[in-house]
C-alpha atoms as a PDB file:
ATOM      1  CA  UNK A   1      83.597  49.085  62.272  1.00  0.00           C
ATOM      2  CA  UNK A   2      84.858  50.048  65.516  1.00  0.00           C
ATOM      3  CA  UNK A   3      83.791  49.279  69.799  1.00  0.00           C
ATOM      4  CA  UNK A   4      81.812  52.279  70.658  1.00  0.00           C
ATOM      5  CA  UNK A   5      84.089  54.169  72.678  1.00  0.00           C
ATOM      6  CA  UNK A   6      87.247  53.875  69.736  1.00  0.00           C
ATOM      7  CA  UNK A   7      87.861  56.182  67.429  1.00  0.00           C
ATOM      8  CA  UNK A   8      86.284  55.642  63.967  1.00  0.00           C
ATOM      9  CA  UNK A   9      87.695  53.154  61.250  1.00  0.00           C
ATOM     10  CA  UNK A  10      86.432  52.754  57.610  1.00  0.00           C
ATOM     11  CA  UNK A  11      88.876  50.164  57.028  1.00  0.00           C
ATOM     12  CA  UNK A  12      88.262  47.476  59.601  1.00  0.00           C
ATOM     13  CA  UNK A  13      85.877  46.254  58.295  1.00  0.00           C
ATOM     14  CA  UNK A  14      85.690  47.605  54.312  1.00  0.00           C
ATOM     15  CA  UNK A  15      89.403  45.869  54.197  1.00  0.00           C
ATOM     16  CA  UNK A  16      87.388  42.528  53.793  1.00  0.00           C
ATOM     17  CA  UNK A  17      85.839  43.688  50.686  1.00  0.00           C
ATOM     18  CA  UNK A  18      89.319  42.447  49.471  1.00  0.00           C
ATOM     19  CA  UNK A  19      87.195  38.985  49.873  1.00  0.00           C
ATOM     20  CA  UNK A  20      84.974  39.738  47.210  1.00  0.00           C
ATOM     21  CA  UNK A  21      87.415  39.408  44.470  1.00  0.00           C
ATOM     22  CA  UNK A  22      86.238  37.266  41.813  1.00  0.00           C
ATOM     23  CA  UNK A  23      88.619  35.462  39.821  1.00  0.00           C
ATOM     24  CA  UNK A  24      88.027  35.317  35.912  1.00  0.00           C
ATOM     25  CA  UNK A  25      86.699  31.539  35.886  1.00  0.00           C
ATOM     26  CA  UNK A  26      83.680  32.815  38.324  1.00  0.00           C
ATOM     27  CA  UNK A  27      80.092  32.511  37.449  1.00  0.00           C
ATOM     28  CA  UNK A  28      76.859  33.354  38.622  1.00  0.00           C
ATOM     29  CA  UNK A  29      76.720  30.285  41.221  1.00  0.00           C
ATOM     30  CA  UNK A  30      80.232  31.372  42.610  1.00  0.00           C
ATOM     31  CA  UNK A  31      77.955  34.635  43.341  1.00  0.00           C
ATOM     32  CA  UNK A  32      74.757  33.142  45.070  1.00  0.00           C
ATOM     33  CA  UNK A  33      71.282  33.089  45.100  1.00  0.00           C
ATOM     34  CA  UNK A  34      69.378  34.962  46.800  1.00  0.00           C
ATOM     35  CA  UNK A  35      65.530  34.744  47.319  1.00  0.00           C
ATOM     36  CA  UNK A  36      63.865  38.090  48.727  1.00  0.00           C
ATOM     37  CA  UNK A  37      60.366  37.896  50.701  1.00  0.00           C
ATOM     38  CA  UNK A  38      57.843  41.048  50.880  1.00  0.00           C
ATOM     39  CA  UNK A  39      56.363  43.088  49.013  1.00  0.00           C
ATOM     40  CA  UNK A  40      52.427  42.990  49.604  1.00  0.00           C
ATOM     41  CA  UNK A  41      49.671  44.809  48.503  1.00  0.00           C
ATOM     42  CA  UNK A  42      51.350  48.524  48.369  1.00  0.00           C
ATOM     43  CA  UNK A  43      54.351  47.897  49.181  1.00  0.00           C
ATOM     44  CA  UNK A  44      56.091  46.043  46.496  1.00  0.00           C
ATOM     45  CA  UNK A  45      58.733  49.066  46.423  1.00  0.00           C
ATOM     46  CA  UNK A  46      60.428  48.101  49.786  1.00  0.00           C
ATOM     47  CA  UNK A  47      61.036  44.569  47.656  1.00  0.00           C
ATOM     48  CA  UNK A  48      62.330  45.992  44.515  1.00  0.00           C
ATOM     49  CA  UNK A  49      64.985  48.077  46.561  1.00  0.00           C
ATOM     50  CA  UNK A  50      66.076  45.584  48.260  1.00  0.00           C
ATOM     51  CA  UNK A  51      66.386  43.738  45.094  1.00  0.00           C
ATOM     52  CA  UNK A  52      67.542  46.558  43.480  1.00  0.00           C
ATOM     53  CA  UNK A  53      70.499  46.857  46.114  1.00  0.00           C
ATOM     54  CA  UNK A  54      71.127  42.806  46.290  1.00  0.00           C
ATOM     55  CA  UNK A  55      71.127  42.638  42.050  1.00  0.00           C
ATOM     56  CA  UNK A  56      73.711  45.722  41.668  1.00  0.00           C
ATOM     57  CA  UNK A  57      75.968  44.407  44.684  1.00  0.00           C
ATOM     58  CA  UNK A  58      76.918  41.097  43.114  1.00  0.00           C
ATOM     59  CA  UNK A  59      74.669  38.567  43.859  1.00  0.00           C
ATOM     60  CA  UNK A  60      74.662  35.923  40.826  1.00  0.00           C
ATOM     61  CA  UNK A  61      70.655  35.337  41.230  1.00  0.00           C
ATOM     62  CA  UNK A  62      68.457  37.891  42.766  1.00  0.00           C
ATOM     63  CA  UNK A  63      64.829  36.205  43.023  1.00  0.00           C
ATOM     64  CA  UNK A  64      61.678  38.091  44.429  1.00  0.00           C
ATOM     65  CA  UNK A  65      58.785  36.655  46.164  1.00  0.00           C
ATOM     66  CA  UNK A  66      56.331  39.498  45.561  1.00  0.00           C
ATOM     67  CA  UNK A  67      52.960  38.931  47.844  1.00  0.00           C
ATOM     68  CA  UNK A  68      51.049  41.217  45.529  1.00  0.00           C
ATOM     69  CA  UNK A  69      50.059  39.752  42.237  1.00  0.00           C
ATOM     70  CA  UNK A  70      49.893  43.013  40.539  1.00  0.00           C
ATOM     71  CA  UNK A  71      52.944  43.986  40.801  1.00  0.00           C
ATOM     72  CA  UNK A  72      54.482  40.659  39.607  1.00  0.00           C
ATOM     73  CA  UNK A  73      53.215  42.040  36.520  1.00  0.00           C
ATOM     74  CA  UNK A  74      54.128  45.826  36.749  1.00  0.00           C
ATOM     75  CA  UNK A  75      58.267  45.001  36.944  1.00  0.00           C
ATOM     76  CA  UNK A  76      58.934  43.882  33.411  1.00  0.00           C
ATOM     77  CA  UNK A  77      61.433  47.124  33.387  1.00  0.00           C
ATOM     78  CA  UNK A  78      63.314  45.189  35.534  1.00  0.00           C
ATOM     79  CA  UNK A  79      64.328  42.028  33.593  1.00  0.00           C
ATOM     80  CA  UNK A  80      67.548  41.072  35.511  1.00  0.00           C
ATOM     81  CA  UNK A  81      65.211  40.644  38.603  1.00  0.00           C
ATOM     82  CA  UNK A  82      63.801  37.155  39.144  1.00  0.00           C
ATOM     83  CA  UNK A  83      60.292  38.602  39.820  1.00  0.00           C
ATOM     84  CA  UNK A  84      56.781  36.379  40.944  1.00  0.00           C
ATOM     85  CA  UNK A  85      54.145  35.776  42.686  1.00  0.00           C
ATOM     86  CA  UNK A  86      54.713  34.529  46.091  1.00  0.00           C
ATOM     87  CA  UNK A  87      53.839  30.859  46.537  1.00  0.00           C
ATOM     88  CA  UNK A  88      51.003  29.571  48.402  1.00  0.00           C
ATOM     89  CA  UNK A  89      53.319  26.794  49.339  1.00  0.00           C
ATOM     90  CA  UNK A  90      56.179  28.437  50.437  1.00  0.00           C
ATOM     91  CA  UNK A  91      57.852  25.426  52.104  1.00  0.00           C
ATOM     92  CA  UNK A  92      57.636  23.534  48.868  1.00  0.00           C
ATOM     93  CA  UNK A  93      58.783  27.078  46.391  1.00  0.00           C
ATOM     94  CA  UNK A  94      62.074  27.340  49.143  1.00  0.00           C
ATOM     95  CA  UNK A  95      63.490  23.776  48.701  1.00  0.00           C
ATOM     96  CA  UNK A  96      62.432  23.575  44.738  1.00  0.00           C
ATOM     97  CA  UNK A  97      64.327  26.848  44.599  1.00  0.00           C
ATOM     98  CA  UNK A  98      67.188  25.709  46.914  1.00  0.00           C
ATOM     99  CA  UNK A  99      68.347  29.116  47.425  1.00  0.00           C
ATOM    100  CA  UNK A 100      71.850  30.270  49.309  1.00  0.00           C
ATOM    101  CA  UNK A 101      70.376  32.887  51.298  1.00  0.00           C
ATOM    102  CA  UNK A 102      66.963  34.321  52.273  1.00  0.00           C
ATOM    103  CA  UNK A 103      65.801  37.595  53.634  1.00  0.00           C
ATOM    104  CA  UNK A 104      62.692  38.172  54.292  1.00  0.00           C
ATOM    105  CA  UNK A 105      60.625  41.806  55.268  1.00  0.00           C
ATOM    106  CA  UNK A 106      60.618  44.499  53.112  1.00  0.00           C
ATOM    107  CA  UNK A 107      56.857  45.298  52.246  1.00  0.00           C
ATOM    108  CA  UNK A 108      55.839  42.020  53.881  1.00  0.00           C
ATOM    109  CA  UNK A 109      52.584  42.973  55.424  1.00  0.00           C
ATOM    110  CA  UNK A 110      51.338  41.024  58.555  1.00  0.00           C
ATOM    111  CA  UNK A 111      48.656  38.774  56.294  1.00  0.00           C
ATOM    112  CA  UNK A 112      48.546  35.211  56.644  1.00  0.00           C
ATOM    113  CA  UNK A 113      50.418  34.442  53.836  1.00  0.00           C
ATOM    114  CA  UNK A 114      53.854  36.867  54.935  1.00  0.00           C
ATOM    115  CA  UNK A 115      52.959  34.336  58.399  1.00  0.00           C
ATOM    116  CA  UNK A 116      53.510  31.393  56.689  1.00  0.00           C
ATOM    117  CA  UNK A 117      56.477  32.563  54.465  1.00  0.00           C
ATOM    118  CA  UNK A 118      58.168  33.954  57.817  1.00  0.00           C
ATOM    119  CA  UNK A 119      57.241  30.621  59.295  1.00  0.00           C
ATOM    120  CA  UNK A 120      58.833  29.211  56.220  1.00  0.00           C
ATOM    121  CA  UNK A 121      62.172  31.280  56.223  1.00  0.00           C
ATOM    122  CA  UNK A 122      62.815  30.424  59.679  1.00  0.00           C
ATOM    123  CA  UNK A 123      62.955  26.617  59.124  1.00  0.00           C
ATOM    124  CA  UNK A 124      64.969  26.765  56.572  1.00  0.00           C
ATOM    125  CA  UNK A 125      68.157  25.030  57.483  1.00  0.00           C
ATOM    126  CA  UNK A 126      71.679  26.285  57.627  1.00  0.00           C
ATOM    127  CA  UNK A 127      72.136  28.801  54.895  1.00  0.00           C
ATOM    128  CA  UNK A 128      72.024  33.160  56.181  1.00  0.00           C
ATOM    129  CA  UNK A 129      68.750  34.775  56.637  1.00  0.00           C
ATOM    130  CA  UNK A 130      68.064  38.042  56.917  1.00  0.00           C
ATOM    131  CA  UNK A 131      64.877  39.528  59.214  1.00  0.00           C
ATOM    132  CA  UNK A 132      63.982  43.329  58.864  1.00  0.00           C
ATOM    133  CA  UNK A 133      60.720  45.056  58.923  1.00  0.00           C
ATOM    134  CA  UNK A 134      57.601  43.681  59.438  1.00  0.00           C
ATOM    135  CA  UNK A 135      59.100  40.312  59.434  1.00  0.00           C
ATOM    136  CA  UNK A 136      60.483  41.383  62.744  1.00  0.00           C
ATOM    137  CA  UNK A 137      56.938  43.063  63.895  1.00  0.00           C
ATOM    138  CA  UNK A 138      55.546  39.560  63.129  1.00  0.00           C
ATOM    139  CA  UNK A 139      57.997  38.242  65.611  1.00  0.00           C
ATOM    140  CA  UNK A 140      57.596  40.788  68.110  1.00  0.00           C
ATOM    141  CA  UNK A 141      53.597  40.185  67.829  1.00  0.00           C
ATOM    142  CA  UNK A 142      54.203  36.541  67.995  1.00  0.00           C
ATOM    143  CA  UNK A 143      55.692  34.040  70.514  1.00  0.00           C
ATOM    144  CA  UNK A 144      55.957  31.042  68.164  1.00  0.00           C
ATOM    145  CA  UNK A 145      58.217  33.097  65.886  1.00  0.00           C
ATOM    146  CA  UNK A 146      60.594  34.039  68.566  1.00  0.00           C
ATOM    147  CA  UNK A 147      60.759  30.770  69.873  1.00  0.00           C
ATOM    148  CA  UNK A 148      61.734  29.789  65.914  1.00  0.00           C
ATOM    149  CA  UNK A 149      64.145  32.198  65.414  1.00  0.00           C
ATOM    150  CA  UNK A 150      65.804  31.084  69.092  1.00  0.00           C
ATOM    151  CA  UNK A 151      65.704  27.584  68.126  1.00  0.00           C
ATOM    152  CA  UNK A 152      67.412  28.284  64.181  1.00  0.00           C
ATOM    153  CA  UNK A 153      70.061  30.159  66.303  1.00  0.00           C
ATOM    154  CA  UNK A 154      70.425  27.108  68.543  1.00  0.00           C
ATOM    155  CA  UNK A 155      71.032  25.074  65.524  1.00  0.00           C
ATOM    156  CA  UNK A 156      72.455  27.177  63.113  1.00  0.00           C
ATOM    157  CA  UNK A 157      74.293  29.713  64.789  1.00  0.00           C
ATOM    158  CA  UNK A 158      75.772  33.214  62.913  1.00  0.00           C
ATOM    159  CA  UNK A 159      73.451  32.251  60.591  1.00  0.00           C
ATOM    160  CA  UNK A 160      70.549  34.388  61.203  1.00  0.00           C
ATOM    161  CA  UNK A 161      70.505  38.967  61.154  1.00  0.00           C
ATOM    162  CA  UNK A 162      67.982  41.168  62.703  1.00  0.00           C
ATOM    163  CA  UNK A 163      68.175  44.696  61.248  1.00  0.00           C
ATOM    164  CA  UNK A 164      65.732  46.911  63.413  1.00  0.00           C
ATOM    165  CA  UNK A 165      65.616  50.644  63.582  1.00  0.00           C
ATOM    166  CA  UNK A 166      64.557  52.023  66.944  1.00  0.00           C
ATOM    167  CA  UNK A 167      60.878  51.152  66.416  1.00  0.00           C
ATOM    168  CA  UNK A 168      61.256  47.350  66.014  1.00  0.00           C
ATOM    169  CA  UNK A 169      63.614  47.082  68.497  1.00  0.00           C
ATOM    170  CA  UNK A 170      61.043  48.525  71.287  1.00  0.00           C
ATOM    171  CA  UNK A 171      58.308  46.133  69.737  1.00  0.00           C
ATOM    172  CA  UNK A 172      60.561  43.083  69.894  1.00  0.00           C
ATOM    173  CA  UNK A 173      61.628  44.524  73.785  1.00  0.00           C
ATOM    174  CA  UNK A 174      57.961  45.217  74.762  1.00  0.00           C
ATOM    175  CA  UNK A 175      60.276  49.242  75.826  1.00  0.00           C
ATOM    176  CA  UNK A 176      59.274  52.258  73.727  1.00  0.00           C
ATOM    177  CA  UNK A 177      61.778  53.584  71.772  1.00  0.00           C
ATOM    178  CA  UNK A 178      62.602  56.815  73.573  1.00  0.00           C
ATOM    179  CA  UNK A 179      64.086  53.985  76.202  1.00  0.00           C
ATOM    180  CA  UNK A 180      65.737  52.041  72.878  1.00  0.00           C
ATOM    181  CA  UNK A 181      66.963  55.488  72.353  1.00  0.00           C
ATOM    182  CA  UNK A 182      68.191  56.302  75.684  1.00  0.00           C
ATOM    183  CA  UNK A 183      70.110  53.227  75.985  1.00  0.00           C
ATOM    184  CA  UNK A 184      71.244  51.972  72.518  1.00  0.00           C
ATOM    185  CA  UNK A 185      74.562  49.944  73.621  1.00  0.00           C
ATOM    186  CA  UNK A 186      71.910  48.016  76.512  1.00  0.00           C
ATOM    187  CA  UNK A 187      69.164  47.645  73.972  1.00  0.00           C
ATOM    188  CA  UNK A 188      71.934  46.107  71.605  1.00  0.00           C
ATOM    189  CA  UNK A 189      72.852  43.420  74.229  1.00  0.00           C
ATOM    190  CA  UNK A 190      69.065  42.816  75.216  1.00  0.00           C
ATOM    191  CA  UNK A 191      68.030  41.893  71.545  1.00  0.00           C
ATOM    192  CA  UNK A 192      71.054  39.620  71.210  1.00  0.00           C
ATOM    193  CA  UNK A 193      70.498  37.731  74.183  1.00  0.00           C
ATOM    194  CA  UNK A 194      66.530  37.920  73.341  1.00  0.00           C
ATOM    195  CA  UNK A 195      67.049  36.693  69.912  1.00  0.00           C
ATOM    196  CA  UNK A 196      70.692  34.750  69.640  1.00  0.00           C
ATOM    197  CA  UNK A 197      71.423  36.821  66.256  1.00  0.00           C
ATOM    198  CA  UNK A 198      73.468  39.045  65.082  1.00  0.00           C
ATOM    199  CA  UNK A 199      71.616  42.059  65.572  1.00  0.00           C
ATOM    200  CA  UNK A 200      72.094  46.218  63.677  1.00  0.00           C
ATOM    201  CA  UNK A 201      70.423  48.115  65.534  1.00  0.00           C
ATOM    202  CA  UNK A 202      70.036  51.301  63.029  1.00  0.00           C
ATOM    203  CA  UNK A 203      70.299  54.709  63.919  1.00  0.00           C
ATOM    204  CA  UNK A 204      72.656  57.567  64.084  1.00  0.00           C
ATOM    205  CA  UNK A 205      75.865  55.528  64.603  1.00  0.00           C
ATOM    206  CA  UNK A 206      74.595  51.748  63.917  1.00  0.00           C
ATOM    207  CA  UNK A 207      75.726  49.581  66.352  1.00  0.00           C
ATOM    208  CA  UNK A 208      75.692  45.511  65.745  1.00  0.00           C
ATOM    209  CA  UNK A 209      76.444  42.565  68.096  1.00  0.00           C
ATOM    210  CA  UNK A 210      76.015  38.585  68.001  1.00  0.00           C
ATOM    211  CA  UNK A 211      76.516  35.803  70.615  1.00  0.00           C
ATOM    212  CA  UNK A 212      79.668  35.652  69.527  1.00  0.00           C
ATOM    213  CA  UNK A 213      81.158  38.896  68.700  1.00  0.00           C
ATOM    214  CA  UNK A 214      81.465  42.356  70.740  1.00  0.00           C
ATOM    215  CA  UNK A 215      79.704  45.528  69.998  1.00  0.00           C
ATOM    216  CA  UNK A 216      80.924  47.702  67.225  1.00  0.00           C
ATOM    217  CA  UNK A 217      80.041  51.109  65.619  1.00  0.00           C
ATOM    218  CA  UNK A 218      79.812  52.363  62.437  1.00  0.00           C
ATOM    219  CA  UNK A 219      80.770  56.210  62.533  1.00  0.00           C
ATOM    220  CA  UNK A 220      79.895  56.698  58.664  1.00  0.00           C
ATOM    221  CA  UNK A 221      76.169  58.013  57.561  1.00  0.00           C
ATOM    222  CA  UNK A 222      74.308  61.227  58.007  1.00  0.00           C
ATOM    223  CA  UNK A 223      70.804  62.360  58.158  1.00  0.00           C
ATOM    224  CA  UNK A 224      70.029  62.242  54.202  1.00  0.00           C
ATOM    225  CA  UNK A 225      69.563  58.216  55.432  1.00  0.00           C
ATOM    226  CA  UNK A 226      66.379  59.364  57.357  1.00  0.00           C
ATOM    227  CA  UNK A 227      64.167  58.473  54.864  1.00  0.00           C
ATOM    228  CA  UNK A 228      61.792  55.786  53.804  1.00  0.00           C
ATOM    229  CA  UNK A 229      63.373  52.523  51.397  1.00  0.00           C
ATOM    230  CA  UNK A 230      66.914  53.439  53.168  1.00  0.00           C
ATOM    231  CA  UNK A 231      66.707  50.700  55.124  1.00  0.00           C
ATOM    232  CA  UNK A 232      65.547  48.107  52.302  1.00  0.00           C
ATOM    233  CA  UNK A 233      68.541  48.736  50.815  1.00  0.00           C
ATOM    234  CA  UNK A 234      70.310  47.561  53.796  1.00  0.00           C
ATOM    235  CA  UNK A 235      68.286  44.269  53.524  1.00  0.00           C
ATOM    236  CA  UNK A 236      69.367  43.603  50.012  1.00  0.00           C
ATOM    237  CA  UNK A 237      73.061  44.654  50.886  1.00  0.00           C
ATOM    238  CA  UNK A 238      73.513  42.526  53.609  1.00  0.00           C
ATOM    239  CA  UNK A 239      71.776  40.105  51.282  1.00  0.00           C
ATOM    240  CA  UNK A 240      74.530  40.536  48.743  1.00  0.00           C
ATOM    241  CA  UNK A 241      77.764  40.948  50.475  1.00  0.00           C
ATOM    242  CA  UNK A 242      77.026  37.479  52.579  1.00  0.00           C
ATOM    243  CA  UNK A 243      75.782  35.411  49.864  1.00  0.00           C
ATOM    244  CA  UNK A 244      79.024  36.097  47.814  1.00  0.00           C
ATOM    245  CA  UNK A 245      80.805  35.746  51.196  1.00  0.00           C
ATOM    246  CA  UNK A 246      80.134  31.655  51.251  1.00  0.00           C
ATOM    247  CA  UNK A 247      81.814  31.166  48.701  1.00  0.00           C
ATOM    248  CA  UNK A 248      84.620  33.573  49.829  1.00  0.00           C
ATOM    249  CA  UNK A 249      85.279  33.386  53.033  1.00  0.00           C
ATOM    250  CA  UNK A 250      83.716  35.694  54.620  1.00  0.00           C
ATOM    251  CA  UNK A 251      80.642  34.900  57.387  1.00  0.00           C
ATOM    252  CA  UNK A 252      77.934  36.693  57.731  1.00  0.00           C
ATOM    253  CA  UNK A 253      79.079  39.212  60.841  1.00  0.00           C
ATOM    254  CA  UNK A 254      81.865  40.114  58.885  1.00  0.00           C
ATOM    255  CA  UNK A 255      79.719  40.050  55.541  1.00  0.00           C
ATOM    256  CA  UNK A 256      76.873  42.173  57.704  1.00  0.00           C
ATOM    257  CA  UNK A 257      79.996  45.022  59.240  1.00  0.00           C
ATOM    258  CA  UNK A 258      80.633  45.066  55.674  1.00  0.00           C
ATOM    259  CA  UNK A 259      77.266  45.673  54.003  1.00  0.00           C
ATOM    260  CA  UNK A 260      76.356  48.179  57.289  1.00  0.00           C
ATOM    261  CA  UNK A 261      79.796  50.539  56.398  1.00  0.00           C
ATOM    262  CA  UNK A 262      79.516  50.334  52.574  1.00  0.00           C
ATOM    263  CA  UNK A 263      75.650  51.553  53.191  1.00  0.00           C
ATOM    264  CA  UNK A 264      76.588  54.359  55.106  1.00  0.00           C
ATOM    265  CA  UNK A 265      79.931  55.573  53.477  1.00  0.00           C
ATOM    266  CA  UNK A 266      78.264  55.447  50.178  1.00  0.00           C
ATOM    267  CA  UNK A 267      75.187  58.084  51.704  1.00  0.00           C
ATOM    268  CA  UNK A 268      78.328  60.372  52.875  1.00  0.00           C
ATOM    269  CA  UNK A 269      80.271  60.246  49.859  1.00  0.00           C
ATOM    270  CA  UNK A 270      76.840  61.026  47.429  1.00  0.00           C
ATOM    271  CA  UNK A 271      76.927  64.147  50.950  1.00  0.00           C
ATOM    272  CA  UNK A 272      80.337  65.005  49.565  1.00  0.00           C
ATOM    273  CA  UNK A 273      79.367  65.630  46.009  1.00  0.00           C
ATOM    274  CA  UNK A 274      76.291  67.717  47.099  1.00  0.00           C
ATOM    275  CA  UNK A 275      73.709  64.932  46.740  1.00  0.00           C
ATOM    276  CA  UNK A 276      71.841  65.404  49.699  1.00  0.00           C
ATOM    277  CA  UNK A 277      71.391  65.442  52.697  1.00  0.00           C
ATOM    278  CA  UNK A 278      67.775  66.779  51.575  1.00  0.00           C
ATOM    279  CA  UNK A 279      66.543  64.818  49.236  1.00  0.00           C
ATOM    280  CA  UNK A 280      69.122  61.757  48.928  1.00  0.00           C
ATOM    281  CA  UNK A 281      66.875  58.925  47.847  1.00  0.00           C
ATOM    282  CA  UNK A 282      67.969  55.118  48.401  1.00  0.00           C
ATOM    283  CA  UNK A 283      68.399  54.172  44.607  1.00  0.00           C
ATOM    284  CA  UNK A 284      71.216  56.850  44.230  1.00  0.00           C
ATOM    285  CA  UNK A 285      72.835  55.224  47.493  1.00  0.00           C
ATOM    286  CA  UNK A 286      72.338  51.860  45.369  1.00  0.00           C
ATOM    287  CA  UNK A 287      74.401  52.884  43.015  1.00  0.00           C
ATOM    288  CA  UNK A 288      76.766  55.058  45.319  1.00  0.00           C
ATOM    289  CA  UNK A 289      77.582  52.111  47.010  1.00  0.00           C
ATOM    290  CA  UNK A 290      78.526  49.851  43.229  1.00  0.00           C
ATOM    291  CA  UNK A 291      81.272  52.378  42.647  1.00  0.00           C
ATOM    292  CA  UNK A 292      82.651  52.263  46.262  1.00  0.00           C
ATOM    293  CA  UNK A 293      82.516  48.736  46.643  1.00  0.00           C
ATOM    294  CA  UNK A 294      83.627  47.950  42.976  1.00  0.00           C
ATOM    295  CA  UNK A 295      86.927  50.904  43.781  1.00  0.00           C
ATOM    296  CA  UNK A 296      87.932  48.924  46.745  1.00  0.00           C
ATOM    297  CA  UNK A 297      88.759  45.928  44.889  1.00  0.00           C
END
């Protein structure tokens, strides 16, 4: 990652990858659990990439919490995912599951029961969550979320990510986004300072921020990314990357600089070998990004 105005840098952040290293003793609690929210009525896909992405970049458990039952029941081609139907109870599901990280978004829907999961996610105590998609339209939409998410921060803070693309970002600003777009370093700053979390705001050139850490860029990625599931692969990379990272030190902004790079290099280097830009699809970058992160090890 590197400040907006500096020349670009693969390694300053991919140079923590060196983190990741397991040692040969390591098992699948060393690696985390992760539990992923989303996935209503049709959109269960936006879940299963971000599983997808979160399975085949290390975590040790990679559990969905699909809000449509069908689909629960459509996945069985998919056994190393943890897949079912999303709890009525989602308080009680979260601590019986006692999970290391949570993100929550991809496919979620705006129905009463993604509410009370987001409500859920958010008072969940000190362990990384992850907000993208229409968990972060629910927030935008509603002033009791915010006001959550502010207070977590308060209590918890670096322990909370917003990944918007231009879109969300205007929502959560109450701006459109030709004004996100015209002003992506100030937008940036706003949403930190609105939300108290580290914050990617996507886009050509991703930029991220937190309370406590300056603006950087990534300079990697390329316009194959435009396209739809792209950025639940972020979720479930982010996802990944930081819940290996507690037991490794690494925190979730470095985890997150990490997870943003690895995302975009692996698009460009699937560019290099003529996959793409038309018609690069997410699960390719999936398994793009394995091979990078596993070679920088």
């Amino acid at each position: 990652m590197t400040p907006p105005t500096a020349e670009p840098s693969v390694l300053a952040s991919l140079a923590l990858i060196q983190h990741l290293k397991r040692s040969p003793a390591e098992h699948k609690g060393d690696a985390g659990k992760v539990i992923l929210i989303g996935g209503a009525p049709g959109m269960a896909g936006a879940l299963v990439l971000a599983g997808n992405a979160a399975l085949h970049l290390g975590a040790g458990w990679t559990i969905l919490e699909m809000l449509d039952a069908s689909s629960t029941q459509a996945l069985i081609e998919l056994p190393e995912l943890m897949v079912r139907l999303a709890s009525p109870d989602p308080v009680e599901r979260l601590v019986k599951s006692n999970p290391d990280l949570i993100a929550i978004g991809p496919g979620l829907g705006d129905s009463l029961m993604a509410q009370k999961w987001l409500e859920a996610s958010l008072s969940y105590p000190n362990i990384p969550l992850v907000i993208d998609a229409d968990a972060l339209n629910l927030i935008a939409d509603n002033k009791d979320f915010l006001i959550a998410l502010q207070k977590r921060n308060v209590d918890f803070p670096g322990l909370s990510v917003i990944t918007p693309h231009p879109g969300e970002a205007a929502r959560l600003l109450k701006i459109s986004s030709a004004q996100v777009q015209g002003d992506r370093l100030g937008t940036l700053n706003n949403l930190v300072k609105l939300t108290g979390s580290i914050v990617v705001l996507k886009g050509q050139h991703t930029l991220l921020a937190s309370p406590q850490d300056s603006s950087v860029q990534c300079n990697q990625g390329n316009p194959g990314m435009g396209i739809g599931g792209m950025g639940d692969v972020l979720t479930g990379s982010i996802a990944a990357i930081a819940v290996q990272g507690i037991r490794h030190q690494l925190n979730l902004w470095s985890s997150t600089c990490i997870a943003v790079e690895l995302h975009a290099s692996a698009a460009d280097s699937l560019m290099n070998k003529g996959v793409g830009p038309i018609g690069l699809t997410p699960s390719e970058t999936i398994l793009e990004m394995r091979s990078l992160l596993n070679s920088f090890l």
